[in-house]
N, C-alpha and C. Protein backbone atom coordinates (compact mmCIF):
# COMPACT_ATOMS: atom_id res chain seq x y z
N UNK A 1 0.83 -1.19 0.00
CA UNK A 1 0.00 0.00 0.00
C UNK A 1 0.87 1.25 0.00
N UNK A 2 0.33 2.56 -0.82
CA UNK A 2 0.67 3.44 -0.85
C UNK A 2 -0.07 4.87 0.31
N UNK A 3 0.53 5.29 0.67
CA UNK A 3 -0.20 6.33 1.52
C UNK A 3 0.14 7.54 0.91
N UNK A 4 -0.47 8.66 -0.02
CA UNK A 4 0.10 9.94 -0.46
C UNK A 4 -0.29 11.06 0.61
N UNK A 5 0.12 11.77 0.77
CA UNK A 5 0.08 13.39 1.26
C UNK A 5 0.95 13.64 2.56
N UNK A 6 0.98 14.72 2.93
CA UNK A 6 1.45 15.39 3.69
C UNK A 6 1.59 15.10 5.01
N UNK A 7 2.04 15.00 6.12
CA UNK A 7 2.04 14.98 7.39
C UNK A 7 1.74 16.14 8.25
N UNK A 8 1.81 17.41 7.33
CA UNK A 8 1.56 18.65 7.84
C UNK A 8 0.11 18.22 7.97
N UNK A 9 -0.69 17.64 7.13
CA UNK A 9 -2.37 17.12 7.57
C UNK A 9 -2.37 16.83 8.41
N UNK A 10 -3.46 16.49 9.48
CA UNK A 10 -4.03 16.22 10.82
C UNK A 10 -4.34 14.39 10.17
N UNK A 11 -5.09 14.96 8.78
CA UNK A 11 -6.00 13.65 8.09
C UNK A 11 -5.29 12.53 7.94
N UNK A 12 -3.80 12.81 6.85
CA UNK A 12 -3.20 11.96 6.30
C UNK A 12 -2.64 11.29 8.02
N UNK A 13 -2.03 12.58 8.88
CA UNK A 13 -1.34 11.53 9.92
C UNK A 13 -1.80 10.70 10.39
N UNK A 14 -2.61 10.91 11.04
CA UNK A 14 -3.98 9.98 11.71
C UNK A 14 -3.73 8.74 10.96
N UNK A 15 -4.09 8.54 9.51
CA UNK A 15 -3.87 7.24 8.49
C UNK A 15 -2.80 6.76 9.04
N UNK A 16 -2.00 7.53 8.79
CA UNK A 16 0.10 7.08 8.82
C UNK A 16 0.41 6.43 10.05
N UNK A 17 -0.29 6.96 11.34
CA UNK A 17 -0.13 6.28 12.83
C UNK A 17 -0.98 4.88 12.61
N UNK A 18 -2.53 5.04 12.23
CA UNK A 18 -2.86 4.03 12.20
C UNK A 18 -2.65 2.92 11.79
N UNK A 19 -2.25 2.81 10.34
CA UNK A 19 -1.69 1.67 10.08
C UNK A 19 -0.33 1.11 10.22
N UNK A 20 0.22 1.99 11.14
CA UNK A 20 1.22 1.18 11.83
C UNK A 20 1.21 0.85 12.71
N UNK A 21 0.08 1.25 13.58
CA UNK A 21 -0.83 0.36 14.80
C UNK A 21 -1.32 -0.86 14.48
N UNK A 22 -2.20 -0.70 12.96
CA UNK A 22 -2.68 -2.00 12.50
C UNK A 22 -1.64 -3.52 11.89
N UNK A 23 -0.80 -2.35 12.34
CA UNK A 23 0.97 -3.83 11.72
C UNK A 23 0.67 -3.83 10.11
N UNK A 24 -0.35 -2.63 9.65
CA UNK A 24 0.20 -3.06 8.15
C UNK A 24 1.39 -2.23 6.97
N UNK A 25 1.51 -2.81 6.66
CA UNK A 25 3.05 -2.22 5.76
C UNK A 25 2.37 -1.27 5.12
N UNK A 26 2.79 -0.24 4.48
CA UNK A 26 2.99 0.73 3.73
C UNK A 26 4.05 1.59 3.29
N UNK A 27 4.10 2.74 2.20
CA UNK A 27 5.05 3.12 1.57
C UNK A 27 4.23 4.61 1.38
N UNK A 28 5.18 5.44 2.35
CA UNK A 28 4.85 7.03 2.34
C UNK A 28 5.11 7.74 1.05
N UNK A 29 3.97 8.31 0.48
CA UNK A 29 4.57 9.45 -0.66
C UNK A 29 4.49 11.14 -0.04
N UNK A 30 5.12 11.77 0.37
CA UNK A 30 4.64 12.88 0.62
C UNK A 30 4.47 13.88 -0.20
N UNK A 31 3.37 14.15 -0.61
CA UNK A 31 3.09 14.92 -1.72
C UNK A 31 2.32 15.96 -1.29
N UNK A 32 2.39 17.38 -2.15
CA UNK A 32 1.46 18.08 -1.71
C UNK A 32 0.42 18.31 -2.42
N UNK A 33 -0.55 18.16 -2.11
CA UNK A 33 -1.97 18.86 -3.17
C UNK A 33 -1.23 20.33 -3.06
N UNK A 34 -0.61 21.21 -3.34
CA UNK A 34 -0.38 22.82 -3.16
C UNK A 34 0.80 22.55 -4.34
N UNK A 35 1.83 22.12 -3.83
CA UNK A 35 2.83 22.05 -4.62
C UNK A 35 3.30 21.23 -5.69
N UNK A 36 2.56 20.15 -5.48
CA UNK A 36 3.03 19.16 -6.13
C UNK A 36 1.35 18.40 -7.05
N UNK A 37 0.80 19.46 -7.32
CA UNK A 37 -1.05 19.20 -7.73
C UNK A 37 -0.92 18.16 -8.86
N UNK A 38 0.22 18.36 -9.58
CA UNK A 38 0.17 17.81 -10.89
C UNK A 38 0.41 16.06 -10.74
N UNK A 39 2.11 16.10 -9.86
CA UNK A 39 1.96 15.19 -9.87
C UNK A 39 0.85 13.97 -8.48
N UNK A 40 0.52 14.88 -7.34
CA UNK A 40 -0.80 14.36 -7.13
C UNK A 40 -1.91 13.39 -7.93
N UNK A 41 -2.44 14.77 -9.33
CA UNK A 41 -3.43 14.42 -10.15
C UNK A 41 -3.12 13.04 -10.75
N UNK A 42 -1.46 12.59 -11.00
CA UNK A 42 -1.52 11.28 -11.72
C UNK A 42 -1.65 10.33 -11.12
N UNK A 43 -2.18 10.32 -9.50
CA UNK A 43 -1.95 9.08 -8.88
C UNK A 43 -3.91 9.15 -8.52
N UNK A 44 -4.48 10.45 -8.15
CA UNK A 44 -5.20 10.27 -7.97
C UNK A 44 -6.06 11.79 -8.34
N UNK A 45 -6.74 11.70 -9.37
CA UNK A 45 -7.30 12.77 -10.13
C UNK A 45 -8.14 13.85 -9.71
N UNK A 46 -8.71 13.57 -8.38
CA UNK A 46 -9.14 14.64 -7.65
C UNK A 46 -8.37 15.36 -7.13
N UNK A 47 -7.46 14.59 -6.59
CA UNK A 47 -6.25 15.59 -5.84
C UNK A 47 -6.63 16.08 -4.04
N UNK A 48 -6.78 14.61 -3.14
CA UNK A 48 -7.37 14.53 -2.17
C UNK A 48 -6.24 13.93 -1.29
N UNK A 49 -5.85 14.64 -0.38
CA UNK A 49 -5.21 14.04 0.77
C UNK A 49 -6.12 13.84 2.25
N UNK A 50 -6.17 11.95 2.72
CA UNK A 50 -4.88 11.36 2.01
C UNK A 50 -5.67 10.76 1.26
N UNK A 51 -4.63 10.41 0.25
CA UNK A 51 -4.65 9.28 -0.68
C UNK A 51 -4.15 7.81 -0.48
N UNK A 52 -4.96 6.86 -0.45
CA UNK A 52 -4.08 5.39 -0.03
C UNK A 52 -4.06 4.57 -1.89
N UNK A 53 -3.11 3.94 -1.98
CA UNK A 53 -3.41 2.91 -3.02
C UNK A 53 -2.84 1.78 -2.72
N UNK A 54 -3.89 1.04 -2.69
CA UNK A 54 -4.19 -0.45 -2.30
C UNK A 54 -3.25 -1.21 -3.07
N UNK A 55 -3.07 -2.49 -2.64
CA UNK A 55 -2.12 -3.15 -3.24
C UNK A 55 -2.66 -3.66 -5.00
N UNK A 56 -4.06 -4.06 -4.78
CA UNK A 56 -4.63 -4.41 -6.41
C UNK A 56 -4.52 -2.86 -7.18
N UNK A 57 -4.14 -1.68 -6.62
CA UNK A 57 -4.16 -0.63 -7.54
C UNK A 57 -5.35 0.35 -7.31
N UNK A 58 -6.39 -0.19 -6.36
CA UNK A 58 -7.24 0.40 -6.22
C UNK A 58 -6.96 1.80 -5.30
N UNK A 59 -7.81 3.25 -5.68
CA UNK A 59 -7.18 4.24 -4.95
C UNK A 59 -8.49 4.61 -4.46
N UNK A 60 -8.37 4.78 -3.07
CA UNK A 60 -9.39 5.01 -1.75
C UNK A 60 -9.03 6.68 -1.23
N UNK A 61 -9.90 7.04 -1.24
CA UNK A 61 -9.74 9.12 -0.09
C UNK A 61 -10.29 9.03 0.72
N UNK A 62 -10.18 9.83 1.95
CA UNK A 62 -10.88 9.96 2.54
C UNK A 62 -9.92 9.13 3.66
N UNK A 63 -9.86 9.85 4.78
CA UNK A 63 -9.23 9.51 6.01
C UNK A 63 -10.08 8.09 6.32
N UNK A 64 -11.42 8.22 6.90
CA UNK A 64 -11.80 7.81 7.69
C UNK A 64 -12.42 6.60 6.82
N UNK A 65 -12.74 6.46 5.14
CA UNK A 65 -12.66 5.44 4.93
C UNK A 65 -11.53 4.38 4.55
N UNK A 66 -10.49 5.28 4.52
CA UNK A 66 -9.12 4.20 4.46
C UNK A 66 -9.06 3.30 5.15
N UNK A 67 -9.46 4.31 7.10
CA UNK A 67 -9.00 3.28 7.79
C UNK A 67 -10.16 2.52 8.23
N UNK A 68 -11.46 2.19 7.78
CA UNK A 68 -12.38 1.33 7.95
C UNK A 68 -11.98 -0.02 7.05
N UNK A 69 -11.21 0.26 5.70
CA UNK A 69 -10.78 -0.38 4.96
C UNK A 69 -9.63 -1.52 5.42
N UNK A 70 -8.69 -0.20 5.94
CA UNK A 70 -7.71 -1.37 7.08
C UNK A 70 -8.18 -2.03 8.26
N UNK A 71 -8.91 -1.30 8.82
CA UNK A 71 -9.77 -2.19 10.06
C UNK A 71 -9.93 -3.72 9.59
N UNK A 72 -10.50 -3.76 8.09
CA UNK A 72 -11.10 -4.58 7.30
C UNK A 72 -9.99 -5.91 7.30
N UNK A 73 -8.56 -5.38 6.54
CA UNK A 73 -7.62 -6.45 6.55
C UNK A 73 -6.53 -6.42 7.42
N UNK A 74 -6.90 -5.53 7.97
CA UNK A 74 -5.48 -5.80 9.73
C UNK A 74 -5.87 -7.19 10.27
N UNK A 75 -4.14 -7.66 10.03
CA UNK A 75 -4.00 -8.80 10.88
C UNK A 75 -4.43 -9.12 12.28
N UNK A 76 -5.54 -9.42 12.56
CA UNK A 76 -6.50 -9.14 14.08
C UNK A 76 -6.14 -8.49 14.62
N UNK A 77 -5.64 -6.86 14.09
CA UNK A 77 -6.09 -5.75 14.79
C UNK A 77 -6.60 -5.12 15.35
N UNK A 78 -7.44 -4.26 16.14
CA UNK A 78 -8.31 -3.19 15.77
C UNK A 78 -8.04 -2.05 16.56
N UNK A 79 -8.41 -0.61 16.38
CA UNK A 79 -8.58 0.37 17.23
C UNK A 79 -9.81 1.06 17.45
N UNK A 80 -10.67 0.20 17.37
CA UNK A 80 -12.02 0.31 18.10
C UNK A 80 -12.60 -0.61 18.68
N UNK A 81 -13.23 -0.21 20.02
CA UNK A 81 -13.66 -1.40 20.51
C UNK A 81 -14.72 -2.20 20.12
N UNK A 82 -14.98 -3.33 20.60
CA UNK A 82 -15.76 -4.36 20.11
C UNK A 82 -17.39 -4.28 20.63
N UNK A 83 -17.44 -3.96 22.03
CA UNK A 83 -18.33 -3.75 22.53
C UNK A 83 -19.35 -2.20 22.21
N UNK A 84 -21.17 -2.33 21.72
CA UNK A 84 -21.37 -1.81 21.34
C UNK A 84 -21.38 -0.22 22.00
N UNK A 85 -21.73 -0.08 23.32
CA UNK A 85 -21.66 0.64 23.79
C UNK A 85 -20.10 1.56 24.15
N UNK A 86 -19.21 0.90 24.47
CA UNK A 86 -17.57 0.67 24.10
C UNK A 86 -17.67 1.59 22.59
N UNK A 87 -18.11 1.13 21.37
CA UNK A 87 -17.85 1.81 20.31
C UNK A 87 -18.59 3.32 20.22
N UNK A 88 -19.81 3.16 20.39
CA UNK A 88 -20.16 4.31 20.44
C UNK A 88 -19.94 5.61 20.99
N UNK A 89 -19.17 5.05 22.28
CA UNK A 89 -18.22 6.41 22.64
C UNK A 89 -17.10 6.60 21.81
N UNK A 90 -16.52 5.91 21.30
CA UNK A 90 -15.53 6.14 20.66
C UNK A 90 -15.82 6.40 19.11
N UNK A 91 -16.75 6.25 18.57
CA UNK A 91 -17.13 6.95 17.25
C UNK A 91 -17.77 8.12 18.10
N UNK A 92 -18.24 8.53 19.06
CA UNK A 92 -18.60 10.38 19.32
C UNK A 92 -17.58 10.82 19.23
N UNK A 93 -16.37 10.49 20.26
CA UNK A 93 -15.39 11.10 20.10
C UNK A 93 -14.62 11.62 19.28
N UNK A 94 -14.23 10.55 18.01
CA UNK A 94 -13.70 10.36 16.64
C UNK A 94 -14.42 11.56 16.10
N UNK A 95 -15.45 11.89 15.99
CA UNK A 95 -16.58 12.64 15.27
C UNK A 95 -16.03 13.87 16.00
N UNK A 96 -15.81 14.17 16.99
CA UNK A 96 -15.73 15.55 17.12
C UNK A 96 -14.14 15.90 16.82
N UNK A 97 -13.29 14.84 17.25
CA UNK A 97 -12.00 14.92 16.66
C UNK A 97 -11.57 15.69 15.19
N UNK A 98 -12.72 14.66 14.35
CA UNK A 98 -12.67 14.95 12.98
C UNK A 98 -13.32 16.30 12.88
N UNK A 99 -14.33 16.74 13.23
CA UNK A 99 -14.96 17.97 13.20
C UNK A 99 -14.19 18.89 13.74
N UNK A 100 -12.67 18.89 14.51
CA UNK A 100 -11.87 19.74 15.22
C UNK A 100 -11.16 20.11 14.25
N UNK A 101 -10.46 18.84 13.05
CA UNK A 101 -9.47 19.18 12.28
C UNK A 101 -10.10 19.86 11.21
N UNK A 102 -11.65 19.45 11.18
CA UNK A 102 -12.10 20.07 9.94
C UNK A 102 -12.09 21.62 10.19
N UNK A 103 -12.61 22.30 11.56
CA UNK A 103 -12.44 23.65 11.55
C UNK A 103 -10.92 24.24 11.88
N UNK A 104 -9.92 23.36 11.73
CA UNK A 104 -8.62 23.88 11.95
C UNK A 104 -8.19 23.79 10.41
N UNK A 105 -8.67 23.59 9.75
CA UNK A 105 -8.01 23.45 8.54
C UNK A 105 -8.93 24.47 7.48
N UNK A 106 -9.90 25.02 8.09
CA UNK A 106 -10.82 26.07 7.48
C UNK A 106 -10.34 26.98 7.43
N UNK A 107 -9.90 27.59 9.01
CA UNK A 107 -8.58 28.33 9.42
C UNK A 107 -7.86 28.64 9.17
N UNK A 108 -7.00 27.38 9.04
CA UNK A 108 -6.28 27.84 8.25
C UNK A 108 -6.09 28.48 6.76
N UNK A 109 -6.97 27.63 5.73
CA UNK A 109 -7.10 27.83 4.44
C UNK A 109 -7.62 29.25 4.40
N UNK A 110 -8.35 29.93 5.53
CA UNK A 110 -8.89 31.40 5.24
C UNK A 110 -7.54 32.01 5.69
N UNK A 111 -7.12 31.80 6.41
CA UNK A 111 -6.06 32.35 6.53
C UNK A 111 -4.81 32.22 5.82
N UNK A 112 -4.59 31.58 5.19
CA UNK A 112 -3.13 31.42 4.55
C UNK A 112 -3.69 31.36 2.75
N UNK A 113 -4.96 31.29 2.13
CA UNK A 113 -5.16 31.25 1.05
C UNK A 113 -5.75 32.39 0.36
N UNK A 114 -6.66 32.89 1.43
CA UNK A 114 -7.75 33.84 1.46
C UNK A 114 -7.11 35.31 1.39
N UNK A 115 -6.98 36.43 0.07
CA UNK A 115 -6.35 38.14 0.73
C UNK A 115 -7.26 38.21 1.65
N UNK A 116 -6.07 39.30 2.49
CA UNK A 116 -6.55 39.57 3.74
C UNK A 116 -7.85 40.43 3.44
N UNK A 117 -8.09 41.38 2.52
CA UNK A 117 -9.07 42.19 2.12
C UNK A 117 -10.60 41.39 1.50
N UNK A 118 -9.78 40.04 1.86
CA UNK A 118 -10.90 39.17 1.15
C UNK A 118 -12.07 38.20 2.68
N UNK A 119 -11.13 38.21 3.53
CA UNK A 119 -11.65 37.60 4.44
C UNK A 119 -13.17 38.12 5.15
N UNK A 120 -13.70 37.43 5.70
CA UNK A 120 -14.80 37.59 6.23
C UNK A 120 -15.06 36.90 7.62
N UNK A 121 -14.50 38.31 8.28
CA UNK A 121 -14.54 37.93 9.90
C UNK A 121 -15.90 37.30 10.85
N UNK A 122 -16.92 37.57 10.17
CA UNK A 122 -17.59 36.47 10.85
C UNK A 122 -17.98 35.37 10.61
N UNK A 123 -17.25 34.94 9.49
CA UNK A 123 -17.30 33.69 9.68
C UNK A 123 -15.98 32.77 10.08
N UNK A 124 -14.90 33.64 10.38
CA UNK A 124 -14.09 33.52 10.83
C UNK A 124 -14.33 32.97 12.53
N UNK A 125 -14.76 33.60 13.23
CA UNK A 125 -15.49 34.00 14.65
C UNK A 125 -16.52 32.53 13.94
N UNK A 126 -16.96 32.44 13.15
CA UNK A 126 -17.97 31.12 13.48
C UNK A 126 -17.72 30.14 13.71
N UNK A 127 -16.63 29.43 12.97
CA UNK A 127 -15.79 28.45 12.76
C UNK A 127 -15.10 27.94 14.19
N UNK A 128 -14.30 29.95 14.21
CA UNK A 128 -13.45 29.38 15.83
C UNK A 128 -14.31 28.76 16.92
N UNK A 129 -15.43 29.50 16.88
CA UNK A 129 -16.13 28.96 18.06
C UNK A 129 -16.97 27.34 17.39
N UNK A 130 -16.89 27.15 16.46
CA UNK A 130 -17.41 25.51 16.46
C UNK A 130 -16.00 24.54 16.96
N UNK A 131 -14.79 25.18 16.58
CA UNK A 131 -13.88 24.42 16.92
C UNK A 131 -13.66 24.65 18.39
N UNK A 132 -14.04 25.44 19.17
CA UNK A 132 -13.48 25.59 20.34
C UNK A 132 -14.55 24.53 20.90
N UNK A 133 -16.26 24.51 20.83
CA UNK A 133 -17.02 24.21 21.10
C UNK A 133 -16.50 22.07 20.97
N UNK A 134 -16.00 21.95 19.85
CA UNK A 134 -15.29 20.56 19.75
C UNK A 134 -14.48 20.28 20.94
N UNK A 135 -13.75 20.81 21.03
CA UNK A 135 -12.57 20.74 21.84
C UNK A 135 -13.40 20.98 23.83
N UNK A 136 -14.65 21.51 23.80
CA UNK A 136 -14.89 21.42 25.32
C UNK A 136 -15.65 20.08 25.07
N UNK A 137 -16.20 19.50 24.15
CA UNK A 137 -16.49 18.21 24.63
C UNK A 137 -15.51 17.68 24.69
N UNK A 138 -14.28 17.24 23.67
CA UNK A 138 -13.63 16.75 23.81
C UNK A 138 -12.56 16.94 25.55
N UNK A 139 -12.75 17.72 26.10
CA UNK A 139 -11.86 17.83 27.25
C UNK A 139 -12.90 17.49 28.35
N UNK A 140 -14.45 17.37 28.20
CA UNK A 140 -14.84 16.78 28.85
C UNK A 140 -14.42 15.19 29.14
N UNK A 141 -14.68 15.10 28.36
CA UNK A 141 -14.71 13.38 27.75
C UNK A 141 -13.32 12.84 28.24
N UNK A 142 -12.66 13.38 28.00
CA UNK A 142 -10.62 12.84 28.47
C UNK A 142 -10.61 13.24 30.12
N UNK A 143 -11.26 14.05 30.29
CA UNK A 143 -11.03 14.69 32.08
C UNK A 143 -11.69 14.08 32.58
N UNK A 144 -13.03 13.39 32.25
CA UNK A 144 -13.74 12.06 33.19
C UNK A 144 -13.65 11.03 32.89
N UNK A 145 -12.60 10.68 31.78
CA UNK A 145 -12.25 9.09 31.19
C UNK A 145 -11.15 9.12 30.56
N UNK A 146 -9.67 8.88 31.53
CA UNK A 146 -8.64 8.67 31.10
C UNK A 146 -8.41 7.83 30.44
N UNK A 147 -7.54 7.67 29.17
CA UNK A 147 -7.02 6.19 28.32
C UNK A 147 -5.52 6.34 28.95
N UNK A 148 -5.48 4.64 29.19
CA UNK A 148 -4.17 4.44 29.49
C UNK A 148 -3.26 4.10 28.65
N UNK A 149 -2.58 5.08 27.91
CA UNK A 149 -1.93 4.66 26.74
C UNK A 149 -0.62 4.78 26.64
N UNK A 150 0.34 4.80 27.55
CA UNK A 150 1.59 5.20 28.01
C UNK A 150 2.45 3.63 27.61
N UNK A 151 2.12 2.42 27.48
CA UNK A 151 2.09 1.41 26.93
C UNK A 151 1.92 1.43 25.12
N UNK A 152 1.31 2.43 24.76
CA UNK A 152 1.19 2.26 23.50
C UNK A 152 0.10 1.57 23.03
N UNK A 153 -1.07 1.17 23.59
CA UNK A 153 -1.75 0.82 23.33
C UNK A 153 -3.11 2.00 23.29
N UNK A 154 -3.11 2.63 22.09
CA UNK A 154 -3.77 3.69 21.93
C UNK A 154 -4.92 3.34 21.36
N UNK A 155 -6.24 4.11 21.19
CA UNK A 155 -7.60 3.40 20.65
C UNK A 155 -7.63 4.78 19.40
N UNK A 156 -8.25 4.52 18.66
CA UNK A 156 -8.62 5.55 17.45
C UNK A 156 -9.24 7.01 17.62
N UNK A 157 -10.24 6.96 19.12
CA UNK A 157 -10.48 8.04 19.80
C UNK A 157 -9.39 9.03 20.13
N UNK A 158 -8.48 8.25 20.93
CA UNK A 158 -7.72 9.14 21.52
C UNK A 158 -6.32 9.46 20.39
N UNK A 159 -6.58 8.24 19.20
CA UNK A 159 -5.48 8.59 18.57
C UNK A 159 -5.82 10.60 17.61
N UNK A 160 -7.16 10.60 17.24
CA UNK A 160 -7.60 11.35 16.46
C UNK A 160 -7.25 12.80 17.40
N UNK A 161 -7.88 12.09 18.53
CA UNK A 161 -7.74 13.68 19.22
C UNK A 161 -6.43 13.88 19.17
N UNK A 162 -5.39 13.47 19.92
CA UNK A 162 -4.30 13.54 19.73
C UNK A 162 -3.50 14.24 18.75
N UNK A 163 -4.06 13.88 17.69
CA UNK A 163 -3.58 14.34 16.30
C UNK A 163 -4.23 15.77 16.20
N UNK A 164 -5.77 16.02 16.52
CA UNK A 164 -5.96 17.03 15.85
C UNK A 164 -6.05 18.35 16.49
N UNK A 165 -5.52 17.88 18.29
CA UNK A 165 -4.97 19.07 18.95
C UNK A 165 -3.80 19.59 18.80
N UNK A 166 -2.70 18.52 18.30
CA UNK A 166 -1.38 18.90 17.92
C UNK A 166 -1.73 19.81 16.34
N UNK A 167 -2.15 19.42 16.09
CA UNK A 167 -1.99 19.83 14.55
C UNK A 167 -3.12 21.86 15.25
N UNK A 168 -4.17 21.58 15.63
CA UNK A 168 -4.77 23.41 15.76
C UNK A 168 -3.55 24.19 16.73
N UNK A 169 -3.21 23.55 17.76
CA UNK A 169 -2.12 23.99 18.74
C UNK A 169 -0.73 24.68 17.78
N UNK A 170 -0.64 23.85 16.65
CA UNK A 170 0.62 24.36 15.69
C UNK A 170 -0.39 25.14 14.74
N UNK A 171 -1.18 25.19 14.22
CA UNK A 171 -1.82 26.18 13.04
C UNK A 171 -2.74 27.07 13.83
N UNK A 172 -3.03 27.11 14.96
CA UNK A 172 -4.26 27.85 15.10
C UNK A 172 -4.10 27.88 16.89
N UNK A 173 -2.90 28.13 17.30
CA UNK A 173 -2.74 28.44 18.81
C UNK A 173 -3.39 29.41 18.90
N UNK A 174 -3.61 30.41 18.85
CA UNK A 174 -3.88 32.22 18.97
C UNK A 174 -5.56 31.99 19.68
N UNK A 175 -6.27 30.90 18.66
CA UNK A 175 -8.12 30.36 18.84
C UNK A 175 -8.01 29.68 19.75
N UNK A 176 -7.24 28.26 19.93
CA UNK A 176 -7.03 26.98 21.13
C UNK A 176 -5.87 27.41 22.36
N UNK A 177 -6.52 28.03 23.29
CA UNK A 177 -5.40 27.90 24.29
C UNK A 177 -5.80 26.84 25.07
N UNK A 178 -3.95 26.58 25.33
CA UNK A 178 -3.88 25.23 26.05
C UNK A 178 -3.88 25.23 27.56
N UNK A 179 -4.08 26.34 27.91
CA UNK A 179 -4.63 26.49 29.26
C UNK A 179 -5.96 26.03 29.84
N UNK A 180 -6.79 26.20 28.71
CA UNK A 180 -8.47 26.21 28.52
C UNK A 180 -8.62 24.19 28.88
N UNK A 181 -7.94 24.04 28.07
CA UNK A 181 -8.07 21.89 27.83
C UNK A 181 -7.06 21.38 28.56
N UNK A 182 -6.62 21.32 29.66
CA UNK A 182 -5.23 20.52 30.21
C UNK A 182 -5.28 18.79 29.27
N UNK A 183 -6.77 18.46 29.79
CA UNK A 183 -6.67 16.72 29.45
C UNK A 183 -6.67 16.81 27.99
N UNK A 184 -6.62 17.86 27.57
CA UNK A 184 -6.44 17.65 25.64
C UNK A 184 -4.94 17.74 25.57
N UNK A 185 -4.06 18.69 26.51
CA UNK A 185 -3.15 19.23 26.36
C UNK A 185 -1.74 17.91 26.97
N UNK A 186 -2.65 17.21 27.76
CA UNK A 186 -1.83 16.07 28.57
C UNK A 186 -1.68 14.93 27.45
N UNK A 187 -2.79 14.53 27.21
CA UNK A 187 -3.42 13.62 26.27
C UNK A 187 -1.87 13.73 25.24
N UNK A 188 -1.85 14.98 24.52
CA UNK A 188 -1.26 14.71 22.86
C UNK A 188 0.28 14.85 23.56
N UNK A 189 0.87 15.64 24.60
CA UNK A 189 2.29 15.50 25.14
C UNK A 189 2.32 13.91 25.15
N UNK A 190 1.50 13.08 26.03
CA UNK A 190 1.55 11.34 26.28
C UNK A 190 1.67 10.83 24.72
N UNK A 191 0.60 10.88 23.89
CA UNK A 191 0.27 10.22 22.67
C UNK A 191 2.16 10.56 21.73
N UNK A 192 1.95 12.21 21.49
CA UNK A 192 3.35 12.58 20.58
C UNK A 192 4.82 11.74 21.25
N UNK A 193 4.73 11.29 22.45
CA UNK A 193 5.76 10.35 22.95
C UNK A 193 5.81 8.63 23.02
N UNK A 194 4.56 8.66 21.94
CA UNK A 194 4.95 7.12 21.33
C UNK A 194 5.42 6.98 20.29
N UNK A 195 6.24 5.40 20.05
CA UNK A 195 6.94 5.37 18.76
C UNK A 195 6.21 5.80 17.45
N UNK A 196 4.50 5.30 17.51
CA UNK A 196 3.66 5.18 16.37
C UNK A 196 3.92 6.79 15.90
N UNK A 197 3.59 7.92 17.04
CA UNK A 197 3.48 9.55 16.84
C UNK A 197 4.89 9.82 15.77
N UNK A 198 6.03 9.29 17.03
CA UNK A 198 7.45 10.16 16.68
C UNK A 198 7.54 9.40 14.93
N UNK A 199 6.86 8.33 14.83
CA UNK A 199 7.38 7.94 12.94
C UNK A 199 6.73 9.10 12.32
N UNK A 200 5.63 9.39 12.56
CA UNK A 200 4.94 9.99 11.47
C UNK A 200 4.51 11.50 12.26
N UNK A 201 5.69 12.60 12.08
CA UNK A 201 6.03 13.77 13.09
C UNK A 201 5.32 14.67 11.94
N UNK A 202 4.52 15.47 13.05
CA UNK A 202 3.74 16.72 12.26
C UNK A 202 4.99 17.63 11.04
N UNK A 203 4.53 17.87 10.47
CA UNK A 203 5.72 18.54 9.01
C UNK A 203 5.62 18.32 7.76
N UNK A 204 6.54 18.57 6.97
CA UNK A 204 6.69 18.43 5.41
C UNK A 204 7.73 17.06 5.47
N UNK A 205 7.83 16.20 6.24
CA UNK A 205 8.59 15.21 6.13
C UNK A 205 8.36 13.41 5.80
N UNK A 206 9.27 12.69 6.06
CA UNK A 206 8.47 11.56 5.81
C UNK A 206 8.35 10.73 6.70
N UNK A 207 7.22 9.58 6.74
CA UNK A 207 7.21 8.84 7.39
C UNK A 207 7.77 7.54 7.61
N UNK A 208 8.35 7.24 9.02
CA UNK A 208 9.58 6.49 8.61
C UNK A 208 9.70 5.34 9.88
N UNK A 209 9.06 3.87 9.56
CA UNK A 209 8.82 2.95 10.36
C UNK A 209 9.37 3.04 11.89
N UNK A 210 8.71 3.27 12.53
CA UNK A 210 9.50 3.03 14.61
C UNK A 210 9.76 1.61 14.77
N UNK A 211 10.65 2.59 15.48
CA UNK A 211 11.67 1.56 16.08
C UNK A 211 12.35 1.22 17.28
């Protein structure tokens, strides 16, 4: 399997940790949809990070169905639990995770794509506060239900959050203070100090099997 895009994503990392949680092999392309659109487009024509391509050739987008896909053929893996009630907290969680990176990456794009003469501050102010609004459930949820993951045995919940507080904390500190979330803020210091994190390090770099 191929994994394309960036690590500077919240999306693609998330993939990149996971399936090396799931023990399955892969081969990092880091590409950018920004810089590199063209050659993006020849692997995958929308031009969507991330991008996975399957071993038959088949090419899958979309974070969250990649890794339903690997769930699928991980060697009796999983990072969700089995039990139904067990899962359902952990798909809320996931959900607001994902809904965190989605307004950190809005953010950003108004901000770093958008002239400044072009922006439109209230919806600027809308966004922040859906993402902040993510992030108090989410610090509910970690401050009355610790994961013990200092072992490395991380669940998909806490992997997402993890990911997508590191990633607003680096693009969008000024909106997320880390004063406001300690258990968000504890959480991704613990998580960024496992091997799975340190392979696949927030940046323009690559990802590179732990060890």
């Amino acid at each position: 399997m191929k994994l394309i895009g960036m690590l500077d994503s919240p999306y693609v990392r998330r993939v990149a940790i996971s399936l090396q949680l799931l023990d399955l092999p892969f081969e990092h392309q880091p590409l950018s949809v920004f810089s590199a659109f063209d050659r993006f487009r020849e692997i995958n024509p929308v031009v969507k990070a991330p991008t996975l391509v399957c071993d038959d050739g088949t090419v899958l987008m979309d974070s969250t169905l990649i890794l339903q896909y690997a769930e699928a053929v991980a060697p009796g893996r999983s990072l969700l639990p089995s039990k139904p009630r067990c899962l359902l907290r952990s798909l809320r969680v996931t959900g607001l995770a994902l809904a965190a990176c989605e307004k950190s990456v809005q953010i950003v794009y108004e901000r770093k794509l958008r002239p400044e003469d072009a922006r439109y501050q209230p919806w600027l102010e809308r966004i922040g506060g859906q993402l902040l609004s993510a992030y108090d459930e989410l610090e509910h949820e970690f401050a009355s239900s610790w994961p013990d993951i200092d072992g490395g045995a991380i669940d998909q919940a806490a992997l997402s959050t993890a990911v997508a507080w590191h990633f607003s904390r680096r693009m969008a500190a000024d909106i997320v203070p880390e004063d406001r979330y300690p258990a968000l803020a504890a959480l991704s210091a613990r998580a960024e100090a496992l091997a799975a994190f340190r392979s696949a390090p927030f940046g323009d770099g690559m990802w590179r099997a732990a060890r």
